[in-house]
Protein backbone atom coordinates (compact mmCIF):
# COMPACT_ATOMS: atom_id res chain seq x y z
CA UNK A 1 -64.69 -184.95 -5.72
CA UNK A 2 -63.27 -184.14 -9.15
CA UNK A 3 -59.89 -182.81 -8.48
CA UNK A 4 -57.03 -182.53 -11.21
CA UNK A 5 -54.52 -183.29 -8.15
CA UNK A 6 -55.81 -185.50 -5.45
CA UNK A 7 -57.88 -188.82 -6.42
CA UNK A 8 -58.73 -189.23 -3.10
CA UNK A 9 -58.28 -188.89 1.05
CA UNK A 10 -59.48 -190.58 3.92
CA UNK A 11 -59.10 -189.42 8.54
CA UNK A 12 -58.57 -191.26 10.91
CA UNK A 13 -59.92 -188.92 13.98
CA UNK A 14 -58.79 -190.58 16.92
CA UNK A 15 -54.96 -190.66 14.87
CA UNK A 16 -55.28 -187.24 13.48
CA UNK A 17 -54.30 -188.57 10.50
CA UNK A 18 -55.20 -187.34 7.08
CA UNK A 19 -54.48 -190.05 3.79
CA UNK A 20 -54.08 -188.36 0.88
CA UNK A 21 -54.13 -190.08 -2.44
CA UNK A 22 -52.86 -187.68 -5.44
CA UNK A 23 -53.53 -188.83 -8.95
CA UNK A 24 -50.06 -190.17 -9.55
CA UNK A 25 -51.03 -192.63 -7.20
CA UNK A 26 -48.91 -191.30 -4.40
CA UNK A 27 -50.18 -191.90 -1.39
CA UNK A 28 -49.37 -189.43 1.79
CA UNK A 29 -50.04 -189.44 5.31
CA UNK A 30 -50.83 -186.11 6.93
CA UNK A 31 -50.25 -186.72 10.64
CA UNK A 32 -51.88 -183.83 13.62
CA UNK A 33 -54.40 -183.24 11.50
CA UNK A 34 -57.17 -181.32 13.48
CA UNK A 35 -61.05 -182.62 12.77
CA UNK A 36 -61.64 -178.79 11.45
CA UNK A 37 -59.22 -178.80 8.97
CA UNK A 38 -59.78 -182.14 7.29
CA UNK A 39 -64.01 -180.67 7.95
CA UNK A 40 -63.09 -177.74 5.95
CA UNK A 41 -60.84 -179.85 3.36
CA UNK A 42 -63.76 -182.13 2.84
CA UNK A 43 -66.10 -179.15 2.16
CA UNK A 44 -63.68 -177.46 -0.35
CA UNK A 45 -64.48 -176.36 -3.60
CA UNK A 46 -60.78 -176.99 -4.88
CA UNK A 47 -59.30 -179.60 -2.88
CA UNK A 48 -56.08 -179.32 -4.59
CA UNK A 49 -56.07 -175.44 -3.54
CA UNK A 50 -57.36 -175.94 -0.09
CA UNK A 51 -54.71 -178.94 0.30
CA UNK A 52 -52.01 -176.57 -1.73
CA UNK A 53 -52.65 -173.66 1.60
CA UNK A 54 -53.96 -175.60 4.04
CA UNK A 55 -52.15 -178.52 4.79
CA UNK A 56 -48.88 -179.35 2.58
CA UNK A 57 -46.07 -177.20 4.40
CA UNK A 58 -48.28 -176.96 7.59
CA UNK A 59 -48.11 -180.80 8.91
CA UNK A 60 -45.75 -183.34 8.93
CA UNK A 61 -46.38 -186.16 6.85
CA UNK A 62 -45.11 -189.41 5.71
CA UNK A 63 -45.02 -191.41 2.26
CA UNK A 64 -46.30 -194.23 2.24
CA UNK A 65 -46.84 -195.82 -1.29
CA UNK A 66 -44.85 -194.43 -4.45
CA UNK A 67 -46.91 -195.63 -7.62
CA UNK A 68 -45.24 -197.33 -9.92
CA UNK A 69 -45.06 -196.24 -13.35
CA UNK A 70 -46.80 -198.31 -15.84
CA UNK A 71 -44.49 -200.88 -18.21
């Protein structure tokens, strides 16, 4: 999943809730997530596109890790 933006995600189904990892290290959960969506996400060519259209903007989400910057 080579992706200039997003390192990596993980869904919870029964939650709805889609963990997104970007390559800062932030680390975002998606929450109401329908099974399609994070289907279709997972199938993308450009996740950072499909995440870009898809889902920031569209469901609420919370932070929950802020990486750290090195030093």
């Amino acid at each position: 999943m080579p992706s200039s933006v997003i390192r990596r995600f993980s869904y919870d189904e029964p939650q709805r809730r889609l963990r997104v990892t970007f390559t800062s290290g932030d680390v975002y959960d998606y929450a109401g997530v329908p099974p399609e969506v994070e289907a279709a996400f997972r199938a993308a060519f450009s996740k950072g596109r499909f995440f870009a259209s898809d889902i920031r903007d569209r469901y609420p989400f919370e932070r929950v890790l802020i990486a750290t910057p090195p030093g």
